[in-house]
Protein backbone atom coordinates (compact mmCIF):
# COMPACT_ATOMS: atom_id res chain seq x y z
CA UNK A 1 0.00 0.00 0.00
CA UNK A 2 -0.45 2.57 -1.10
CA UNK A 3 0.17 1.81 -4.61
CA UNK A 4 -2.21 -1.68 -4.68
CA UNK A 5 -4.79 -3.81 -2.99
CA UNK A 6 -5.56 -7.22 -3.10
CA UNK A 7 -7.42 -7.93 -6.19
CA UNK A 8 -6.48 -4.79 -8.24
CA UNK A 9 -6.02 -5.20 -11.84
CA UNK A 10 -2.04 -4.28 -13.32
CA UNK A 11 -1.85 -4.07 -16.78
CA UNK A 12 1.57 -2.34 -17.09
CA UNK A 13 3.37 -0.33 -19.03
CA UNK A 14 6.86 -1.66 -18.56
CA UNK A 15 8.20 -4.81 -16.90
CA UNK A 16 11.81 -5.04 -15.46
CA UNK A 17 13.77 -7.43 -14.31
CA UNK A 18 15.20 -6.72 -10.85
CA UNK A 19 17.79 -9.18 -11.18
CA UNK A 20 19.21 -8.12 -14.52
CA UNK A 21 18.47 -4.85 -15.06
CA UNK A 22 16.46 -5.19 -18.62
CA UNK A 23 13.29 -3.43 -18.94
CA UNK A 24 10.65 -4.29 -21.27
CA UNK A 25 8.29 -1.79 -22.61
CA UNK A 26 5.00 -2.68 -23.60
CA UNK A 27 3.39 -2.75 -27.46
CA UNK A 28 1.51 0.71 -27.97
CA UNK A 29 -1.28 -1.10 -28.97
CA UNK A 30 -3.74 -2.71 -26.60
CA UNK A 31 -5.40 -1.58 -23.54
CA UNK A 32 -4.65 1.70 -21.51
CA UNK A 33 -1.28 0.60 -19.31
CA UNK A 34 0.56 2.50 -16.62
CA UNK A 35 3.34 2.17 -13.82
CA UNK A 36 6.16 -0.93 -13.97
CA UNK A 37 6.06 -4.39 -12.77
CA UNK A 38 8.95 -5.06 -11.17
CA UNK A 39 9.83 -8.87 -11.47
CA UNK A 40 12.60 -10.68 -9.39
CA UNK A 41 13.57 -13.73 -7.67
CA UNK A 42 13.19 -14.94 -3.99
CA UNK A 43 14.17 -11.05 -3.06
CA UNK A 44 10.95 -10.22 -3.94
CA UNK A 45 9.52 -11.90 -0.77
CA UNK A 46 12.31 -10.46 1.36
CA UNK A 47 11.33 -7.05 1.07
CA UNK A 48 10.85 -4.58 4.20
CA UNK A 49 8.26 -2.13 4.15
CA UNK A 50 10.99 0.70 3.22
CA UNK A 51 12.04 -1.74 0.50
CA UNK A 52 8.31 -1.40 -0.91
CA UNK A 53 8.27 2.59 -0.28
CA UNK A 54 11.58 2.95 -1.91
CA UNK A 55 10.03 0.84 -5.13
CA UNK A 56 6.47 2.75 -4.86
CA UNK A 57 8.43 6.09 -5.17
CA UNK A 58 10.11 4.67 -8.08
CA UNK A 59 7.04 4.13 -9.95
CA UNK A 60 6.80 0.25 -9.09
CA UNK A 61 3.07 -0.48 -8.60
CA UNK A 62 3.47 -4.21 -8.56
CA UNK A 63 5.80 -7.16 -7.66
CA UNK A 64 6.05 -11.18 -9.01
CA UNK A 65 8.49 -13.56 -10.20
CA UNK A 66 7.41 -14.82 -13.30
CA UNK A 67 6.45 -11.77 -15.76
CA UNK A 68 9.91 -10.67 -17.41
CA UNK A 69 11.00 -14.05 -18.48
CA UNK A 70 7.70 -14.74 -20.21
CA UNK A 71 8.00 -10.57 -21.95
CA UNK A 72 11.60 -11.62 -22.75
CA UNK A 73 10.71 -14.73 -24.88
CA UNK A 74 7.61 -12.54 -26.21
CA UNK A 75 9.79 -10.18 -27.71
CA UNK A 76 12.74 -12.28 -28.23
CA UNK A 77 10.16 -13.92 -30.98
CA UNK A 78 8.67 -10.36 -32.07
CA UNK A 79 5.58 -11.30 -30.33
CA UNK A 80 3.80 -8.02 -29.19
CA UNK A 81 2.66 -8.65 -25.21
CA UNK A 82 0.12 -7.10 -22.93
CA UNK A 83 0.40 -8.64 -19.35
CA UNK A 84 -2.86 -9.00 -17.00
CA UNK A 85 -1.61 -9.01 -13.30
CA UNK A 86 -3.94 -8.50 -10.52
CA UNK A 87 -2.82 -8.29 -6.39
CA UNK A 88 -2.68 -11.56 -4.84
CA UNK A 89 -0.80 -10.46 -1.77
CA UNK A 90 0.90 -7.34 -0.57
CA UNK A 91 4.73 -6.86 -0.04
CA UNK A 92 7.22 -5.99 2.72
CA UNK A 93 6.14 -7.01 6.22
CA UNK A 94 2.49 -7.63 5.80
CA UNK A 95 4.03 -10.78 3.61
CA UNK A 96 4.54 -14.69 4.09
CA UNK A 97 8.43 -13.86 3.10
CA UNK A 98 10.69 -15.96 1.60
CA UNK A 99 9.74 -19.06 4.11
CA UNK A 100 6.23 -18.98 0.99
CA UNK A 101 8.76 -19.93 -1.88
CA UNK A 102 9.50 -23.67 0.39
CA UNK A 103 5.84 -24.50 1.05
CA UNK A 104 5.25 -24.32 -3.39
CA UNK A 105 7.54 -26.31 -6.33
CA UNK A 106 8.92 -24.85 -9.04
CA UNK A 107 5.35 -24.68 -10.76
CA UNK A 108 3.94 -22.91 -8.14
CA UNK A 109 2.24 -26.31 -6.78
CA UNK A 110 1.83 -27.00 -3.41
CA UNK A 111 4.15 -29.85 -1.37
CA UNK A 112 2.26 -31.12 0.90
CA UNK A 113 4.46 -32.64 3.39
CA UNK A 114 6.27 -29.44 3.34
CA UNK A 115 3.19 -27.52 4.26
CA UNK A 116 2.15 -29.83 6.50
CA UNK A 117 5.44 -29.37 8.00
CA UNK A 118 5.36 -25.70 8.44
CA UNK A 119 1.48 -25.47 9.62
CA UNK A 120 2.60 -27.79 12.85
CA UNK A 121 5.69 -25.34 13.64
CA UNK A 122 3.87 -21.94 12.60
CA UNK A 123 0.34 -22.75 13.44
CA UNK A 124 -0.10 -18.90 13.85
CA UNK A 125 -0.02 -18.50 10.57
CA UNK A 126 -2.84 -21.03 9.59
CA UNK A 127 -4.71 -17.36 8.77
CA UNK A 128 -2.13 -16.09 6.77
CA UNK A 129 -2.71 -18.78 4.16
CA UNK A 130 -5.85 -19.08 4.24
CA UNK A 131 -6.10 -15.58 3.82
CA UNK A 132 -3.49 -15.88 0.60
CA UNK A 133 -5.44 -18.92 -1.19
CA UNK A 134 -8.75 -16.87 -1.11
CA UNK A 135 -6.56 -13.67 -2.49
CA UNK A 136 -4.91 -15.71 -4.80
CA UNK A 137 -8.30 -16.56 -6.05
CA UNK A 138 -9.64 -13.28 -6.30
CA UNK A 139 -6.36 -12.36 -8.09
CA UNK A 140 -6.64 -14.94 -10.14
CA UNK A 141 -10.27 -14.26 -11.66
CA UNK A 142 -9.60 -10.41 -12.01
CA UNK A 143 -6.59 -11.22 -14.20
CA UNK A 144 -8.49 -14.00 -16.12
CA UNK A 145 -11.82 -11.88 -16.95
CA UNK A 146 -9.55 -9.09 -17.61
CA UNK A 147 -7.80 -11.27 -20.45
CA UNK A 148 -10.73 -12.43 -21.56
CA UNK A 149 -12.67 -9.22 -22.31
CA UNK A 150 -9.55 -8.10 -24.05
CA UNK A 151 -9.57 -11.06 -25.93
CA UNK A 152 -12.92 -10.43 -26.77
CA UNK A 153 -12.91 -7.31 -27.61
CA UNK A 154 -10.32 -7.70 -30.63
């Protein structure tokens, strides 16, 4: 916060890539864009809430993992992109952290035993993730209906 809530709709202007440096600007065409979506590694679960106001002041209005390498092979290809994104969860302290990267694969899938694991030794955050599936919901049908009127629309 201020720049998000959970469930708001990103469609950006620019992506970079936190880890690298390259920034990817968006195809003129397409829906109306605006601010960057900053994508990065496991740091981007390890930020601090002055980590998040330093990024917000720098025009970031969004955070995730995955965005810049799929841009990268768009335009890599010629492909022009528009990218969906909508507010699953909220950075810097009011975040899982990094210990949310162990409890998923590399998919994004969940591993049970390790889950299982961490519910008996942080049963205080039994909310938390509850909390985070139903956002991740919400984010997730925002982003899809999004796509789709797009889609429609053409």
């Amino acid at each position: 916060a201020p720049a998000s809530a959970i469930g708001d709709l990103g469609v950006p202007a620019e992506v970079v890539d936190a880890s690298s440096g390259v920034r990817h600007r968006a195809a003129e065409a397409g829906p109306p864009r605006h601010g960057v979506l900053r994508t990065g590694e496991e740091d981007a679960y390890a930020l601090d809430d002055d980590d998040v106001a330093r990024l917000v002041r720098q025009g970031v209005t969004a955070l995730d993992m995955e965005t810049s390498a799929v841009v990268g092979v768009c335009e890599n290809l010629g492909v022009p992109w528009v990218v969906f994104r909508a507010v699953s969860d909220m950075a810097g302290s009011s975040s899982l952290g990094p210990a949310l990267l162990t409890l998923v694969d590399g998919e994004g899938r969940p591993r049970p035993l390790v889950v299982g694991r961490y519910v008996l030794t942080h049963p205080h955050r039994v909310p938390d993730l509850v909390r985070l599936g139903r956002d991740a919901r919400r984010a997730e049908e925002v982003a899809a209906a999004a796509a789709i009127a797009y889609l429609r629309d053409r």
